[in-house]
C-alpha atoms as a PDB file:
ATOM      1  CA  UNK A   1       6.034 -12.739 -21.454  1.00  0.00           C
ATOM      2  CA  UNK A   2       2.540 -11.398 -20.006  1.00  0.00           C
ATOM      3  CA  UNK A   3       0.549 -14.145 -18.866  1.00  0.00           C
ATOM      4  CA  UNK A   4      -3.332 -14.415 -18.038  1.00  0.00           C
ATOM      5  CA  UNK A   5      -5.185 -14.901 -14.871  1.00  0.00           C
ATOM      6  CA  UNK A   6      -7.428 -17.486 -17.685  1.00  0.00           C
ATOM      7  CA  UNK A   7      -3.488 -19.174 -18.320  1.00  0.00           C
ATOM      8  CA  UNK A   8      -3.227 -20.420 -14.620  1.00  0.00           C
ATOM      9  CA  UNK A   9      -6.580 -21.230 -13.483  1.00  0.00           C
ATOM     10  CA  UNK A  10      -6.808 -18.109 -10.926  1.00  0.00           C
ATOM     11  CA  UNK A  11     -10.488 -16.791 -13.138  1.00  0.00           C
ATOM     12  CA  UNK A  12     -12.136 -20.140 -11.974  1.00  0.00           C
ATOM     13  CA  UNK A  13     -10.979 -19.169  -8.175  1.00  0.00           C
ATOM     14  CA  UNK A  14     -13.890 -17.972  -5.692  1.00  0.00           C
ATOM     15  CA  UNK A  15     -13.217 -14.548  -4.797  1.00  0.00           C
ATOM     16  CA  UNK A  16     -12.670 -15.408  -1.398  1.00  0.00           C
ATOM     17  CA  UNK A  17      -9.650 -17.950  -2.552  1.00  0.00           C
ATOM     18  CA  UNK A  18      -8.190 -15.554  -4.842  1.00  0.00           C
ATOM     19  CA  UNK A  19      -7.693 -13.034  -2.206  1.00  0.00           C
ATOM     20  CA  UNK A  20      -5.971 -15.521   0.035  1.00  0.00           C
ATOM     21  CA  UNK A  21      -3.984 -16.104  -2.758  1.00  0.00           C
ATOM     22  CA  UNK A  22      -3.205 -12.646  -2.762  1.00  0.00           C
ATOM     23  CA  UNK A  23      -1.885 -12.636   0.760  1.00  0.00           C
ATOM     24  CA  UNK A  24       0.167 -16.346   0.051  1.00  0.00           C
ATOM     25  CA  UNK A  25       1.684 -14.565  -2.918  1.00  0.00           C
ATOM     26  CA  UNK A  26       2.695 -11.281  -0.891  1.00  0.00           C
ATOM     27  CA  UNK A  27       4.249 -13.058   2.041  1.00  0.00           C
ATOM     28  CA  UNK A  28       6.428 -14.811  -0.433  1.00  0.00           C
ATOM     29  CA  UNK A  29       7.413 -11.835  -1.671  1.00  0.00           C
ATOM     30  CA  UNK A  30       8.041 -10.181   1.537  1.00  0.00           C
ATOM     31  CA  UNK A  31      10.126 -13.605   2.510  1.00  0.00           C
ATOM     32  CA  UNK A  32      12.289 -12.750  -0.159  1.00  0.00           C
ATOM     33  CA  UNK A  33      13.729  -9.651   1.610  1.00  0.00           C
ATOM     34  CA  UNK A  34      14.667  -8.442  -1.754  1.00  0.00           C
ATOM     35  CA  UNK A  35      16.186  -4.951  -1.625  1.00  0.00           C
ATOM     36  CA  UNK A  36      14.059  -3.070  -3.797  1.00  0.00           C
ATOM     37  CA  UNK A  37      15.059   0.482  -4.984  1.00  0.00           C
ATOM     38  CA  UNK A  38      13.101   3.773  -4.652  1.00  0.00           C
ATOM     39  CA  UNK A  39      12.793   5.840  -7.422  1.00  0.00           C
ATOM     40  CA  UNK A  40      14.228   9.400  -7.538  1.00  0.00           C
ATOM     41  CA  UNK A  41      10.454  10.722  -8.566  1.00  0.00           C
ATOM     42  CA  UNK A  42       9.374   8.995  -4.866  1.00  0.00           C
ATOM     43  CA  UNK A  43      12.569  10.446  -2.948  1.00  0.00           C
ATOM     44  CA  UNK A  44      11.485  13.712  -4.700  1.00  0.00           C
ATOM     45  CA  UNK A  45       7.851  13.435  -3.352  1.00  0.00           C
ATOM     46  CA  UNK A  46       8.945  12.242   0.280  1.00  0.00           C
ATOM     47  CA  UNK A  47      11.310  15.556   0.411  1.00  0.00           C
ATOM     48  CA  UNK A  48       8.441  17.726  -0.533  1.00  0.00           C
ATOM     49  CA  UNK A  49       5.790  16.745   1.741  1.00  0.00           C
ATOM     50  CA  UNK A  50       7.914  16.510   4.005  1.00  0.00           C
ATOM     51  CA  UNK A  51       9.347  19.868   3.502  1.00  0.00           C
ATOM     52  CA  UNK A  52       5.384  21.174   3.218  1.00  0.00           C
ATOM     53  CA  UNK A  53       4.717  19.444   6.669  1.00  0.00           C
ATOM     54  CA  UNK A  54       7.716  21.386   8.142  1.00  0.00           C
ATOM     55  CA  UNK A  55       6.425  24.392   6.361  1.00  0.00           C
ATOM     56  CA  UNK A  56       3.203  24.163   7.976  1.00  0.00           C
ATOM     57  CA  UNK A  57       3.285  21.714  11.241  1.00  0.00           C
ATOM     58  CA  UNK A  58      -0.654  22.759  12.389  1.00  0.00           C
ATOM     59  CA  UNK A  59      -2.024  21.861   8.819  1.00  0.00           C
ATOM     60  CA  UNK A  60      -1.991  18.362   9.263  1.00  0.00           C
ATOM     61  CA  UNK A  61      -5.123  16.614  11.875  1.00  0.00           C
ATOM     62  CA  UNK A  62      -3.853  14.427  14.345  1.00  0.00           C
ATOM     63  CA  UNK A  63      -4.330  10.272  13.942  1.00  0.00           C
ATOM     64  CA  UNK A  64      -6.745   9.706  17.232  1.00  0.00           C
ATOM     65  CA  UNK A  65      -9.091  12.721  15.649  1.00  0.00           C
ATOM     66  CA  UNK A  66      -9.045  11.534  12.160  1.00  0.00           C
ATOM     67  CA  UNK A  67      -9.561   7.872  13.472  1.00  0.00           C
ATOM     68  CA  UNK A  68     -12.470   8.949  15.705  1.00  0.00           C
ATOM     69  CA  UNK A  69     -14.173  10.856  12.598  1.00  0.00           C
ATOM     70  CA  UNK A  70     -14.166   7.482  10.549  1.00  0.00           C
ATOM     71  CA  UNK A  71     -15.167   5.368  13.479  1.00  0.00           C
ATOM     72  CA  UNK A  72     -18.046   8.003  13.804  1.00  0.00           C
ATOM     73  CA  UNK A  73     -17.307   8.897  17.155  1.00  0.00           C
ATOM     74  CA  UNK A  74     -16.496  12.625  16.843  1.00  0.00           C
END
């Protein structure tokens, strides 16, 4: 059974309250500790960028110069 956001009130919810519901509904989630199990399809993905990245170790850009680019600080 699909239900609406109309069904439980969460439309008439300031934007600001319905993201902190957001977060309130992931923690509980996460509090679970519910094994959850990968699909093959995302195995398969993992192996081949990770096989690409092995492939090609210099055609990646490192974290502090992709972070500095965003920042603006290049």
């Amino acid at each position: 059974m699909v239900r609406s956001l109309e069904e439980f009130g969460i439309d008439r919810l300031a934007v600001e309250d319905r993201l902190e519901l957001i977060g309130l509904i992931w923690d509980s989630v996460a509090a679970e500790q519910v094994p959850t199990p990968i699909p093959d399809w995302h195995r398969q993905e993992l192996d081949r960028r990770i096989a690409a990245a092995d492939a090609d170790p210099h055609a990646g850009i490192p974290w502090d110069v992709v972070r500095a680019r965003l920042l603006g600080a290049s």
